[in-house]
PDB file of N, CA and C in Angstrom:
ATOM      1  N   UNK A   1      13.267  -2.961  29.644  1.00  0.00           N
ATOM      2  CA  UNK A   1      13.494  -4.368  29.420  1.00  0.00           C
ATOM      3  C   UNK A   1      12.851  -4.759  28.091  1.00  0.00           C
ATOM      4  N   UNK A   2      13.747  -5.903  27.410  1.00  0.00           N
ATOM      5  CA  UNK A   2      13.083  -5.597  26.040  1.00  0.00           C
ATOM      6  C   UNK A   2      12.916  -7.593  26.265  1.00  0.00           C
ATOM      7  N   UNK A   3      12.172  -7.858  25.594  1.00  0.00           N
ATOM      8  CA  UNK A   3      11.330  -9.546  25.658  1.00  0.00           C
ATOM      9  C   UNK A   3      11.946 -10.049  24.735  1.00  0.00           C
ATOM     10  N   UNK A   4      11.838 -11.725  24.106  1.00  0.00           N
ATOM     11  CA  UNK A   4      12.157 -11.889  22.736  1.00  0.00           C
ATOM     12  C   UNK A   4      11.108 -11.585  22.163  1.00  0.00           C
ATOM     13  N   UNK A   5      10.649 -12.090  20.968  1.00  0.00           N
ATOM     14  CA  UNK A   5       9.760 -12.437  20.251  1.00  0.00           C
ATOM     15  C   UNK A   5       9.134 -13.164  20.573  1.00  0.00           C
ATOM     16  N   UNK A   6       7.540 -13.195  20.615  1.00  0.00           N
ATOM     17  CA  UNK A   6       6.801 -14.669  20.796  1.00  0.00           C
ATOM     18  C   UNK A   6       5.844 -14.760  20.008  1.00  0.00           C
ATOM     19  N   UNK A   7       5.796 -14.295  18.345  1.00  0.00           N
ATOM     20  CA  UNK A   7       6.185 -14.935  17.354  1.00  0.00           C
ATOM     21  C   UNK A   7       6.154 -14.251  16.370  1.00  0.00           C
ATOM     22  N   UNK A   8       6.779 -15.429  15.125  1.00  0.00           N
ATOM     23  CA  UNK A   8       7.317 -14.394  14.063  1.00  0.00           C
ATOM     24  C   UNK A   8       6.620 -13.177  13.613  1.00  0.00           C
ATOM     25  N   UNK A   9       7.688 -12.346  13.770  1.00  0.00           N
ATOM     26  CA  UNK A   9       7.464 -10.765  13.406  1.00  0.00           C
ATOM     27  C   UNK A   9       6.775 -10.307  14.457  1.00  0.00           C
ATOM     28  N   UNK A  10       6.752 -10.362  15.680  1.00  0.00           N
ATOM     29  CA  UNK A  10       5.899  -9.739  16.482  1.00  0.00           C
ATOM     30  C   UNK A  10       6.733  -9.952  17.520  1.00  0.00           C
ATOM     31  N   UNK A  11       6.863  -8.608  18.443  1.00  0.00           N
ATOM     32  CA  UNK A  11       7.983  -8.153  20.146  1.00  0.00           C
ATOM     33  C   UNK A  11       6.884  -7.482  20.666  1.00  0.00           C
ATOM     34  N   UNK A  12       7.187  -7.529  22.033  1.00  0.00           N
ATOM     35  CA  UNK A  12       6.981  -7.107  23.275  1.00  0.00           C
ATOM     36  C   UNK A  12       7.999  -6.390  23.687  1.00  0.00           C
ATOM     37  N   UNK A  13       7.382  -5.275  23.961  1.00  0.00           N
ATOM     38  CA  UNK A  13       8.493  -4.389  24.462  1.00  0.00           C
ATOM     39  C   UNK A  13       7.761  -3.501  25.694  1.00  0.00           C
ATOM     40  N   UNK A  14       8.641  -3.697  27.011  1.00  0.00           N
ATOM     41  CA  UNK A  14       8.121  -2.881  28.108  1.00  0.00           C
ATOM     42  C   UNK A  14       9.611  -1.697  28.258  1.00  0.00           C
ATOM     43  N   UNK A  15       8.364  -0.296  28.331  1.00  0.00           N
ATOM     44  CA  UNK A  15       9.722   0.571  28.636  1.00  0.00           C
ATOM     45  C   UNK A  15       8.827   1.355  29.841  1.00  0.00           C
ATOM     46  N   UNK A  16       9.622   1.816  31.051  1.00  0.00           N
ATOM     47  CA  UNK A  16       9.164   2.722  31.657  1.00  0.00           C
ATOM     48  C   UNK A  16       9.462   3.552  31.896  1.00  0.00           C
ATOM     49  N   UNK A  17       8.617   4.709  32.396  1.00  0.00           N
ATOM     50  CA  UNK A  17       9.118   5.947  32.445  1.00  0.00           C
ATOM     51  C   UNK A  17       8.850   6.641  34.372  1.00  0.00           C
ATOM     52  N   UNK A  18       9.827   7.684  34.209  1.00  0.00           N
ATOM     53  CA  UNK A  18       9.206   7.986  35.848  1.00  0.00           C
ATOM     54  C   UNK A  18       8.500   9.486  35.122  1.00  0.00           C
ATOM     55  N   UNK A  19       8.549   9.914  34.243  1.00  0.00           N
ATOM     56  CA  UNK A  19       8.156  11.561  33.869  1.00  0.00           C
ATOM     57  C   UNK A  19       7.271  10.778  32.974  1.00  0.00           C
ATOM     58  N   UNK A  20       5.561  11.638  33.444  1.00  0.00           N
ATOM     59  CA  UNK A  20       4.413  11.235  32.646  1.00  0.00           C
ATOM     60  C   UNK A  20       4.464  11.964  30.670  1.00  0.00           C
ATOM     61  N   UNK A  21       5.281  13.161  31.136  1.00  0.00           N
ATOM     62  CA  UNK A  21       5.262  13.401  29.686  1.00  0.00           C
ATOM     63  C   UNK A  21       6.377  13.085  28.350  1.00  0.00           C
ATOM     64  N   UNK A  22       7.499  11.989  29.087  1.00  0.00           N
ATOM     65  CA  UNK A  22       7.759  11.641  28.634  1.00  0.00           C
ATOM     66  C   UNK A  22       7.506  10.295  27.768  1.00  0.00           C
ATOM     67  N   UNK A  23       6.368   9.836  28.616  1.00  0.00           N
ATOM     68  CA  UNK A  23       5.528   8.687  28.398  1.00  0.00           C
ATOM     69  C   UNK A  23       4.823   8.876  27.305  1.00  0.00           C
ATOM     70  N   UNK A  24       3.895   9.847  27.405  1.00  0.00           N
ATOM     71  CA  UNK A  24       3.281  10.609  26.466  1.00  0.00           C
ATOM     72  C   UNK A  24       4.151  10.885  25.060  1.00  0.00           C
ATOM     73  N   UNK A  25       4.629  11.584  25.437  1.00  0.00           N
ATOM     74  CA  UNK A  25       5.737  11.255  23.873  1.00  0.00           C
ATOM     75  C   UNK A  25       6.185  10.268  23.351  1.00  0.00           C
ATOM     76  N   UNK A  26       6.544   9.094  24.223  1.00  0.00           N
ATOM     77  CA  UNK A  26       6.767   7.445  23.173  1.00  0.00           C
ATOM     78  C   UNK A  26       5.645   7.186  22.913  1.00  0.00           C
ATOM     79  N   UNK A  27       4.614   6.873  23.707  1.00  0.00           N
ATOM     80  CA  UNK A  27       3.235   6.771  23.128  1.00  0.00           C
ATOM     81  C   UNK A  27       2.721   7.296  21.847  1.00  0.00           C
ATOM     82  N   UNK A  28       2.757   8.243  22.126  1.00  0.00           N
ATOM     83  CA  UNK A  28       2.287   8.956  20.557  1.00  0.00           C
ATOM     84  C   UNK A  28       3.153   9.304  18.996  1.00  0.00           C
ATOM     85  N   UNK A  29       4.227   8.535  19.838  1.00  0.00           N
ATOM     86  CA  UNK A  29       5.495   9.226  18.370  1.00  0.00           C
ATOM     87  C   UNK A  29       4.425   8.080  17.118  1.00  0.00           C
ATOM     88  N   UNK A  30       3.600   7.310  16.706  1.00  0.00           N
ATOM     89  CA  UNK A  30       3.280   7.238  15.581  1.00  0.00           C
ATOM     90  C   UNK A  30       2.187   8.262  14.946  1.00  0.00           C
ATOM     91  N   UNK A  31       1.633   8.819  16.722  1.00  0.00           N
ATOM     92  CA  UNK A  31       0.829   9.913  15.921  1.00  0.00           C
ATOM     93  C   UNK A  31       1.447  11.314  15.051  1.00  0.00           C
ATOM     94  N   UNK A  32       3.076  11.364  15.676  1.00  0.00           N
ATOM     95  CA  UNK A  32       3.528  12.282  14.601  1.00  0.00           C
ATOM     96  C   UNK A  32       4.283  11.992  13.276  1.00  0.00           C
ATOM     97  N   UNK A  33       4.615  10.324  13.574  1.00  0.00           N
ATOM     98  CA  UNK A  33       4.853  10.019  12.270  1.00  0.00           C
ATOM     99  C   UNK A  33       3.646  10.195  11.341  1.00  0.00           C
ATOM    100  N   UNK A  34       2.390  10.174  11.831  1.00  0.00           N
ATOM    101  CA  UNK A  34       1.457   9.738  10.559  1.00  0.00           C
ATOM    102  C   UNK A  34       1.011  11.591  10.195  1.00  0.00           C
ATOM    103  N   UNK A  35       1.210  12.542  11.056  1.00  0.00           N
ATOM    104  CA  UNK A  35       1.381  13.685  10.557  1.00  0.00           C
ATOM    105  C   UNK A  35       2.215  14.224   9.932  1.00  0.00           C
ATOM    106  N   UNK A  36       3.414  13.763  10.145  1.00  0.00           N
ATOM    107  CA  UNK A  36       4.183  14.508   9.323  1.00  0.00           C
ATOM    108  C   UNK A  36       4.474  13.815   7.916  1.00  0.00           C
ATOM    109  N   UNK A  37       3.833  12.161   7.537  1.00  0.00           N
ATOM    110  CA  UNK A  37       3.314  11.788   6.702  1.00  0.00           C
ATOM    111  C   UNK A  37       2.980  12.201   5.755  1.00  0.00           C
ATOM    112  N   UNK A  38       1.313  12.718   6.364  1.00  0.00           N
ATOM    113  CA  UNK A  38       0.411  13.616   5.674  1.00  0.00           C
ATOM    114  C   UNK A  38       0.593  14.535   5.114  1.00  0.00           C
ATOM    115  N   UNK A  39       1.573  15.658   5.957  1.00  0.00           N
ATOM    116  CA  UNK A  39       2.098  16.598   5.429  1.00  0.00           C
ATOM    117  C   UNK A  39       2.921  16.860   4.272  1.00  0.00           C
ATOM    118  N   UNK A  40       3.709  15.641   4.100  1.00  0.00           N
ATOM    119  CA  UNK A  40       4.567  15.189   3.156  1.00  0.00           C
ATOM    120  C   UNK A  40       4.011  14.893   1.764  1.00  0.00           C
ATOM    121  N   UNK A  41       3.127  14.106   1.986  1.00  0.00           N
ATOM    122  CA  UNK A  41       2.078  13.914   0.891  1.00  0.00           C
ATOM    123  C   UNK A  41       1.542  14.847   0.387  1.00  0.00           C
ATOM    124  N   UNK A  42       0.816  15.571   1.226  1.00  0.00           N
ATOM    125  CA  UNK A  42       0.344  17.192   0.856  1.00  0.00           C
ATOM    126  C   UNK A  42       1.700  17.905   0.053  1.00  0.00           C
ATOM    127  N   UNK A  43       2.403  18.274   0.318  1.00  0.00           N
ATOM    128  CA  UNK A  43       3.304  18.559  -0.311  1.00  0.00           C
ATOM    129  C   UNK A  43       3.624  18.424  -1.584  1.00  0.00           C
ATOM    130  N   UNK A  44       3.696  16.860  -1.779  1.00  0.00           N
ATOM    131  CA  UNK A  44       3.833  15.715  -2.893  1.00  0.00           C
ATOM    132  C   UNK A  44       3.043  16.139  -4.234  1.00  0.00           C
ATOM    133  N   UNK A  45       2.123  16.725  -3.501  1.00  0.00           N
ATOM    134  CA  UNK A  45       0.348  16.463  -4.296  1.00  0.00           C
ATOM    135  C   UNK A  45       1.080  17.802  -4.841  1.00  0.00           C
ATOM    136  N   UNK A  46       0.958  19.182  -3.980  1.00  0.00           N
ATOM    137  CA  UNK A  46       1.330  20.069  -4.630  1.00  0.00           C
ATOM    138  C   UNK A  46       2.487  20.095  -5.794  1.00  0.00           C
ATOM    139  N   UNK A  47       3.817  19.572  -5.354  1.00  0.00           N
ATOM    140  CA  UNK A  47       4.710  19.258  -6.517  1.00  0.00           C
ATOM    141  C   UNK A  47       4.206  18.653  -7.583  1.00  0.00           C
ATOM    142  N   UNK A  48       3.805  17.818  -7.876  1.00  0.00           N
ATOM    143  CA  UNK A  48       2.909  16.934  -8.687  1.00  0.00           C
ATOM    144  C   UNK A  48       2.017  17.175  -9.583  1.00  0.00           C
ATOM    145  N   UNK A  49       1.206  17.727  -9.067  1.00  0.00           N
ATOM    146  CA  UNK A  49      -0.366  18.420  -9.921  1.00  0.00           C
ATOM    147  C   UNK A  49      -0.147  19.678  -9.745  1.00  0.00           C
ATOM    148  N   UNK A  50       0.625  21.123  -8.801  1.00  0.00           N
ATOM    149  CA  UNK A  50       0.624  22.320  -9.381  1.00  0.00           C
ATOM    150  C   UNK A  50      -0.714  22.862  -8.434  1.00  0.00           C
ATOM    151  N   UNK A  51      -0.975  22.025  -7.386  1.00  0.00           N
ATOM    152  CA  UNK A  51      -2.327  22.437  -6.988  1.00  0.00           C
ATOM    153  C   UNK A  51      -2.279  22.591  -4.963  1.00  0.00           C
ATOM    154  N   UNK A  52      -2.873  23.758  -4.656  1.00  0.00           N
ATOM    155  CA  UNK A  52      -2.614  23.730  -2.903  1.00  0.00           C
ATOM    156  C   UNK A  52      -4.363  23.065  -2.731  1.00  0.00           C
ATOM    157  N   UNK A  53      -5.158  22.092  -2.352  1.00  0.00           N
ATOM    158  CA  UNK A  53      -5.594  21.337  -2.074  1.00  0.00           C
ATOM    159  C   UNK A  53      -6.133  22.070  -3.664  1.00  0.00           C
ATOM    160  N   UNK A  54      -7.943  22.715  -3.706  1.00  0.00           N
ATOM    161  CA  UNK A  54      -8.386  23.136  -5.090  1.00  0.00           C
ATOM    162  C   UNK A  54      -7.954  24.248  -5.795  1.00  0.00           C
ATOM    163  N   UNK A  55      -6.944  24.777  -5.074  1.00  0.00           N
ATOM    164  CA  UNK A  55      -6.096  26.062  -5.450  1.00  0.00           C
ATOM    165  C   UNK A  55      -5.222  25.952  -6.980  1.00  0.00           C
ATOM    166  N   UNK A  56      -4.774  26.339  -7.286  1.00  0.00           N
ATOM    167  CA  UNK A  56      -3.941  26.441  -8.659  1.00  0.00           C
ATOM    168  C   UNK A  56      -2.956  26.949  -7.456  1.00  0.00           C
ATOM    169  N   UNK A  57      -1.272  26.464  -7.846  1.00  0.00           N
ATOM    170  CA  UNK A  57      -0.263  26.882  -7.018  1.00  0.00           C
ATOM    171  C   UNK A  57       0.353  27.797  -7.755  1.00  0.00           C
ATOM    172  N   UNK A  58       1.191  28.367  -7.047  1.00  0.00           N
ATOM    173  CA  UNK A  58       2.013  29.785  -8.028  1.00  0.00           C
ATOM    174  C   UNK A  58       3.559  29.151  -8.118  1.00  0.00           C
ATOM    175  N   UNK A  59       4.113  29.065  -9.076  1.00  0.00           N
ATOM    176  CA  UNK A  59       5.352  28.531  -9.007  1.00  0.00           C
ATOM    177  C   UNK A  59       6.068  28.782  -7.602  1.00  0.00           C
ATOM    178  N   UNK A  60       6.387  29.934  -6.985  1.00  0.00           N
ATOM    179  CA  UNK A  60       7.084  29.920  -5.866  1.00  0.00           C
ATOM    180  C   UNK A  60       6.618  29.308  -4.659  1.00  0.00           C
ATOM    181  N   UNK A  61       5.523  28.617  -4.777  1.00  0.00           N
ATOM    182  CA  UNK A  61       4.429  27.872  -3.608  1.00  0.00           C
ATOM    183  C   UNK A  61       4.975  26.333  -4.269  1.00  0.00           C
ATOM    184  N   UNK A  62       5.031  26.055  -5.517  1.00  0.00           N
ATOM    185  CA  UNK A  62       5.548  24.749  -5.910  1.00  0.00           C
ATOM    186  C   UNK A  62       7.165  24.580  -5.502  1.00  0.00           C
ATOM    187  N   UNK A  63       7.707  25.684  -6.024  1.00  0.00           N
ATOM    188  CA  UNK A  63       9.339  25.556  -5.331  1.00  0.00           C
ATOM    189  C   UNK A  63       9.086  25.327  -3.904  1.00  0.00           C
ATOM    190  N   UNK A  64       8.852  26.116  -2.923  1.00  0.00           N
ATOM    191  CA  UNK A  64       8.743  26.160  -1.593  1.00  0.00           C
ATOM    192  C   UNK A  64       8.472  24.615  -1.129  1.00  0.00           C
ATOM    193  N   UNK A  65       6.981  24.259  -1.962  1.00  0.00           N
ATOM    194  CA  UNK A  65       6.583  22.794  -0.904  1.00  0.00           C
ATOM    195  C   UNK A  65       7.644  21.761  -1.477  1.00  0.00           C
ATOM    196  N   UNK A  66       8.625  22.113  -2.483  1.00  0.00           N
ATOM    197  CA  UNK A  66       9.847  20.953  -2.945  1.00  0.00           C
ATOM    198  C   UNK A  66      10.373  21.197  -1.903  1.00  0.00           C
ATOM    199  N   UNK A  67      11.049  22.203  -1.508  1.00  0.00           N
ATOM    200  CA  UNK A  67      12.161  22.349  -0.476  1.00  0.00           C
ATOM    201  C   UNK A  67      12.005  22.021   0.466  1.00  0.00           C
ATOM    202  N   UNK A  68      10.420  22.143   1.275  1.00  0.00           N
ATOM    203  CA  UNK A  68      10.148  21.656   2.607  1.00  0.00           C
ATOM    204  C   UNK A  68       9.773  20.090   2.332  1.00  0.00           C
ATOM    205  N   UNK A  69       9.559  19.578   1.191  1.00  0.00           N
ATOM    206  CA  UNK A  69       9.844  18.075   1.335  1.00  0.00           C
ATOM    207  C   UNK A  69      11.517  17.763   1.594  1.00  0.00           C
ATOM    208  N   UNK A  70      12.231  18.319   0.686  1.00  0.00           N
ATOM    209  CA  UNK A  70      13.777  17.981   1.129  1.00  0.00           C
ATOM    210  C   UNK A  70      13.863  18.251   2.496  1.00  0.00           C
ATOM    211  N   UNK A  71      13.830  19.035   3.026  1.00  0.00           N
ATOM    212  CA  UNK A  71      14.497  19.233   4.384  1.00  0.00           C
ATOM    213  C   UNK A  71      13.542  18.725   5.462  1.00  0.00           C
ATOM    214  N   UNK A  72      12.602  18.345   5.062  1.00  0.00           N
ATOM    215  CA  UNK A  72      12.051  17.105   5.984  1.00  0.00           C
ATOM    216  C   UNK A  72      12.629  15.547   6.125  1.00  0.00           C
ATOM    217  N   UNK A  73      12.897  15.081   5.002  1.00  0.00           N
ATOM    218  CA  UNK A  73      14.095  14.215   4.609  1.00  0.00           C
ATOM    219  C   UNK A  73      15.295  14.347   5.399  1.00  0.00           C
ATOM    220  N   UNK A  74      15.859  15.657   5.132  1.00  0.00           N
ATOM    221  CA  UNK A  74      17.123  15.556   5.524  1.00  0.00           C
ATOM    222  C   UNK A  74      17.060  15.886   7.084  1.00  0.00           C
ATOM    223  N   UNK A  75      16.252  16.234   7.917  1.00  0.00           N
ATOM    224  CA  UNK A  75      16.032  16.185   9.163  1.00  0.00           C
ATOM    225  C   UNK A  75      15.534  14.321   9.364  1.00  0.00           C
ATOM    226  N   UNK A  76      14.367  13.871   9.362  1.00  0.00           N
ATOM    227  CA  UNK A  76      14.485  12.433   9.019  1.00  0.00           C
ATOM    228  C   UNK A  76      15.973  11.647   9.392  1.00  0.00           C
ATOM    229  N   UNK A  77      16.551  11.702   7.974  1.00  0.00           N
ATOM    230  CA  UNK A  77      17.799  11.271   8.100  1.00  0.00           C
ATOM    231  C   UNK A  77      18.833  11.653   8.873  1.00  0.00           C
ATOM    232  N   UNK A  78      19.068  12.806   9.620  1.00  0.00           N
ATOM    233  CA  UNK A  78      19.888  13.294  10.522  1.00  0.00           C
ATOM    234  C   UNK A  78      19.163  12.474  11.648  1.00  0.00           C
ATOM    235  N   UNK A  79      18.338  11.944  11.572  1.00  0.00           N
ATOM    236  CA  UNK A  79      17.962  11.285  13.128  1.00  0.00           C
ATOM    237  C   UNK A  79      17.358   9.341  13.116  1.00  0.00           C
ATOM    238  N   UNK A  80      18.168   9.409  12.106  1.00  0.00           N
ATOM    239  CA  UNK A  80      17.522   8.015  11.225  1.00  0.00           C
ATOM    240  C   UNK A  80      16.418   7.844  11.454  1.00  0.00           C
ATOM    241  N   UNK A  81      15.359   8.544  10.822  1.00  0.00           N
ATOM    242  CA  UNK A  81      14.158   8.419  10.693  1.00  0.00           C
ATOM    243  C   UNK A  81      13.940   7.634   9.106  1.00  0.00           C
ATOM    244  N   UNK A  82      12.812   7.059   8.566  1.00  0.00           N
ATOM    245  CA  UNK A  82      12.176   6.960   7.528  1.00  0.00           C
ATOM    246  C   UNK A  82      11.062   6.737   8.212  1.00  0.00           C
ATOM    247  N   UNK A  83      10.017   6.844   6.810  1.00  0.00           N
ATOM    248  CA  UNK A  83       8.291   6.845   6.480  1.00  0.00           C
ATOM    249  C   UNK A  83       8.200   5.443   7.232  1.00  0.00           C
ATOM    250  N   UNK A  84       8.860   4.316   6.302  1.00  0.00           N
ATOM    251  CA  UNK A  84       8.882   3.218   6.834  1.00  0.00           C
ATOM    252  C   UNK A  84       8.973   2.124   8.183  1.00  0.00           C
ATOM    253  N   UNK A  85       9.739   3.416   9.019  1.00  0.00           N
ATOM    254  CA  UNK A  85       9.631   2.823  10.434  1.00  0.00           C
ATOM    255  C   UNK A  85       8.606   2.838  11.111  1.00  0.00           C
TER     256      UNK A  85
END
């Protein structure tokens, strides 16, 4: 059951579940948004500066973390995901 608004920019939303671990999984889906976030960023950093946290990267470690940013994206978008939600 979903509520209106009671007030701007702000819902109430009741969902229930009869399977506890499915509960568990709506519950926490921002904890894997904010990981796979992170990860993304990490990534970022490497494309960017050339660096795996104080490491110097090797070009094929810079190609690699490009590609696994794309296809994090394009998984994302196959499920209309963004950062932003």
């Amino acid at each position: 059951m979903v509520s209106t608004p009671t007030k701007k920019n702000q819902m109430k939303i009741t969902i229930e579940y009869e399977d506890e671990q499915e509960a568990l999984q709506a519950i926490n889906g921002w904890k894997w948004q904010n990981a796979l976030f992170n990860l993304d960023q990490e990534l970022r950093h490497t494309v960017k500066h050339g660096f795996i946290k104080s490491t110097e990267a090797t070009t094929e470690q810079i190609e690699a973390a490009d590609e696994l940013r794309t296809r994090i994206r394009e998984f994302m978008s196959e499920h209309n995901l963004t950062f932003d939600d």
